[in-house]
Structure formats: C-alpha cells, structure tokens
Protein backbone atom coordinates (compact mmCIF):
# COMPACT_ATOMS: atom_id res chain seq x y z
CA UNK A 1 36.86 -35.05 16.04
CA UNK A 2 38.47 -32.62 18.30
CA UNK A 3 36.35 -31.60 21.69
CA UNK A 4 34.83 -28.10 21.70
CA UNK A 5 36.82 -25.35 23.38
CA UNK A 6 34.76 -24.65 26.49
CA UNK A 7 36.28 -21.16 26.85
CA UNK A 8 34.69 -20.10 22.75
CA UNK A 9 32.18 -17.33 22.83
CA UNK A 10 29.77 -20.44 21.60
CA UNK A 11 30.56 -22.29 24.44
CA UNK A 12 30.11 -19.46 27.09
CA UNK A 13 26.96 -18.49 25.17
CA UNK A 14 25.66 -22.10 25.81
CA UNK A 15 26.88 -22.08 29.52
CA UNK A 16 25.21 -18.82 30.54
CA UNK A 17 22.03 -19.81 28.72
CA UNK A 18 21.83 -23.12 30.58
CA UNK A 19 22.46 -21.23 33.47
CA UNK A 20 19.89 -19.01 33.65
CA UNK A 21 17.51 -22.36 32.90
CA UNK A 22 19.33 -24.29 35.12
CA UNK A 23 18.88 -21.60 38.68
CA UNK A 24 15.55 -20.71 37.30
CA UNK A 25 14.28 -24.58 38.16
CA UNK A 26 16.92 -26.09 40.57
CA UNK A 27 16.43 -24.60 44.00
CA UNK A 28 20.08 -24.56 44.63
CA UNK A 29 21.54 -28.22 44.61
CA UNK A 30 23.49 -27.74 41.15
CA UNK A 31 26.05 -25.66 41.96
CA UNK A 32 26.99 -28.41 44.79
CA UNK A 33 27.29 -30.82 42.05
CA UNK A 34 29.00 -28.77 39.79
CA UNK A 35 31.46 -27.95 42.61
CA UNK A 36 32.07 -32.09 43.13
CA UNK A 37 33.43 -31.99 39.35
CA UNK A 38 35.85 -28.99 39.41
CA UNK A 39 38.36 -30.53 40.34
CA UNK A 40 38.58 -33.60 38.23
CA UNK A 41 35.88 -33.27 35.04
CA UNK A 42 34.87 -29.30 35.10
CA UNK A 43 34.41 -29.68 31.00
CA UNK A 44 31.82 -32.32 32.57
CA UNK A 45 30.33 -29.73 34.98
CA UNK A 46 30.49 -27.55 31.78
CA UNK A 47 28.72 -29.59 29.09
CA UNK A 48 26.20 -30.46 31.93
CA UNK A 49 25.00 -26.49 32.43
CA UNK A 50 25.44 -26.61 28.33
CA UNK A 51 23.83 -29.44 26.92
CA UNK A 52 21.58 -30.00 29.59
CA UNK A 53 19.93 -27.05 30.85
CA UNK A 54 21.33 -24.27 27.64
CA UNK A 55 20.33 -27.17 24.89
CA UNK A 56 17.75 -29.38 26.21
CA UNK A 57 16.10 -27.90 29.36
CA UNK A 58 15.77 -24.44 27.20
CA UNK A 59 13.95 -25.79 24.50
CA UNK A 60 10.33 -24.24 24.45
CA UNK A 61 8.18 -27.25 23.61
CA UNK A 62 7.66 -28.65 26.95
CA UNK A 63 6.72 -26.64 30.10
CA UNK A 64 9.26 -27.45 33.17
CA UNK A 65 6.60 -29.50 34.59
CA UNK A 66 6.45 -31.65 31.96
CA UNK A 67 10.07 -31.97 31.65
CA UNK A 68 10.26 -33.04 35.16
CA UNK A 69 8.11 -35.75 34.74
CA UNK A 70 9.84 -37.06 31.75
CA UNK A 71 13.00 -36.66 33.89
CA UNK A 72 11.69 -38.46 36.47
CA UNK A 73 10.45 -41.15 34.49
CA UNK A 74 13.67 -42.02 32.59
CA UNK A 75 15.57 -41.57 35.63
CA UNK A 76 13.94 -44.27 37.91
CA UNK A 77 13.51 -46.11 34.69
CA UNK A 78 17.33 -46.64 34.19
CA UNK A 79 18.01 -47.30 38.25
CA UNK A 80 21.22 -46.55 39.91
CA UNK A 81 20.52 -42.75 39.48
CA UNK A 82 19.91 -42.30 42.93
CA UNK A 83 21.60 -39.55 43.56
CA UNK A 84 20.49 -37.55 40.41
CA UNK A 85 17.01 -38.85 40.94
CA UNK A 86 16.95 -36.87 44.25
CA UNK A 87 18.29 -34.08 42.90
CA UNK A 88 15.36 -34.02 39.98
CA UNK A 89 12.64 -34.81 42.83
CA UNK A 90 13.60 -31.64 43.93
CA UNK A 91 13.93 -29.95 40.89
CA UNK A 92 10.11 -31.19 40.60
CA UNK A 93 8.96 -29.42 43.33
CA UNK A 94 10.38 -26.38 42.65
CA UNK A 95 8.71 -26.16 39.50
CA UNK A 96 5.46 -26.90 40.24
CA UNK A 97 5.03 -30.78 40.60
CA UNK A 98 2.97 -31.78 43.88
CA UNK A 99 4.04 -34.61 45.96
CA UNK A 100 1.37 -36.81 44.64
CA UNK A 101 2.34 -36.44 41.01
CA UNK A 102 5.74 -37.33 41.90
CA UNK A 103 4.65 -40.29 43.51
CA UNK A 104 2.31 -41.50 40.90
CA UNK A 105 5.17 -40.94 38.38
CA UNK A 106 6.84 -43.41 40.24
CA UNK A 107 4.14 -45.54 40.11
CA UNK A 108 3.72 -45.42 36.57
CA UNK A 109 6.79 -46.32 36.58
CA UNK A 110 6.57 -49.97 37.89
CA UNK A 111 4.28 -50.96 34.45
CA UNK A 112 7.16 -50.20 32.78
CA UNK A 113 10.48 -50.76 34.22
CA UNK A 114 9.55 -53.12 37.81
CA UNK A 115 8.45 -52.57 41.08
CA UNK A 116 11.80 -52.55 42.55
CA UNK A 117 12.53 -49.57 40.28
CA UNK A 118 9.66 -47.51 41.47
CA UNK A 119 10.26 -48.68 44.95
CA UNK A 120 13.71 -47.43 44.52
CA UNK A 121 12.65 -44.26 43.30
CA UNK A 122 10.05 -43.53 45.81
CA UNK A 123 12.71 -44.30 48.13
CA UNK A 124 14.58 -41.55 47.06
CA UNK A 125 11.11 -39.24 47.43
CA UNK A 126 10.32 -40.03 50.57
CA UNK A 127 13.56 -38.46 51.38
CA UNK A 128 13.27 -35.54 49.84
CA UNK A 129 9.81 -34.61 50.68
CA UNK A 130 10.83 -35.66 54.50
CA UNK A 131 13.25 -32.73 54.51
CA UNK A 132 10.75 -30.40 53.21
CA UNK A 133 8.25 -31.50 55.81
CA UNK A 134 5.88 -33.31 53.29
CA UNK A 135 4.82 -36.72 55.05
CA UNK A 136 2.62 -38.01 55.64
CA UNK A 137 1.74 -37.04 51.95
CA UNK A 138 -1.32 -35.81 51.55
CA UNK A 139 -3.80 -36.20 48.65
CA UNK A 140 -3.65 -32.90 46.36
C-alpha cells in the first residue's frame, strides 16, 4: 500500500475542508502545531487538518460541543496527552463548552479511567482557564 499523494486534488480537497472546520473551532493554537511539524512530519501536519478536522471533525452527526466532550473524554482517558488535552480545552471553549462542563467531564472521567487521570486533566484546565481569566470557576 503506497501513501496518498498529499499534493492530489483529493488530498487538497480534504486539507481545505478540514481547514475551514479546523479555524472555525480552534481559536488559533493549530497553526502553531502545525508549524512544530513542518519541518520534520508536514504529511503529519497534513493528514492531521485531513483526517481530523476534513474527515472526522466535519462529519454532521455531532454538534462541536458534543465533539469536544467526546474529545475531552478520550483524551484524559488515554493520559500523557497533555499537551493536546490543552489544546482541546481550548478548543472547548471556543465552541461553546462552559468551564463547569469541562470540569465535570473531567470528573466523569475518574469512574472510568482513575482519579489521577482526571486530576491530570483538570490540571491541564486549570491552566487554560487561568489564562483566560476563569478562576475561581464559577458555577454556570
């Protein structure tokens, strides 16, 4: 099996699609990411904006709230996805999700995958909502 050709009309149709998804929800962190893989994995950065945002993020039967929260979930779920987990925390608020949400996501989380998980993940909140002036959270 032979690797697609990033450069195909395909491709570039899947890129600028996940694009559009992808600035429509992310509040500007991406292209810093995307950036951090040009220079070693930029069919990575590619198949990221694909896949992730043209593919999956684009399909219509979940709202971008509830995407987010799935997100969320599988990301604190899995652990050492720290980084991405901030990045999708604020992702979260951008689209709608309130602090509290977030945070009871998180808790949710602990039934499921351990309180050091969630602990770890609202770690990773608590920065994120300090920077945007959130804390001390209030109730919604």
């Amino acid at each position: 099996m032979t690797a697609p050709d990033i450069n195909s009309p395909e491709e570039q149709a899947r890129y600028q699609r996940g694009l559009e998804v992808l600035n429509a929800v992310d509040g500007g962190s991406a292209p810093g990411v995307m950036q951090s893989l040009a220079d070693i994995a930029p069919a990575l950065a590619h198949h990221i904006v694909a896949f992730g945002f043209g593919d999956l993020y684009s399909r219509p039967a979940l709202e971008p709230r509830q995407r987010q929260l799935v997100t969320l979930g599988i990301l604190a779920a899995l652990g050492g996805c720290e980084p991405e987990l901030e990045v999708h925390v604020r992702t979260s608020l951008n689209v709608g999700l309130t602090p509290t949400e977030i945070v009871e996501a998180f808790i949710h989380t602990a039934g499921y995958a351990g309180f050091p998980r969630a602990i770890n993940a609202i770690t990773v909140a608590r920065k994120v909502f300090a920077e945007r002036d959130l804390l001390p959270l209030k109730e919604d």
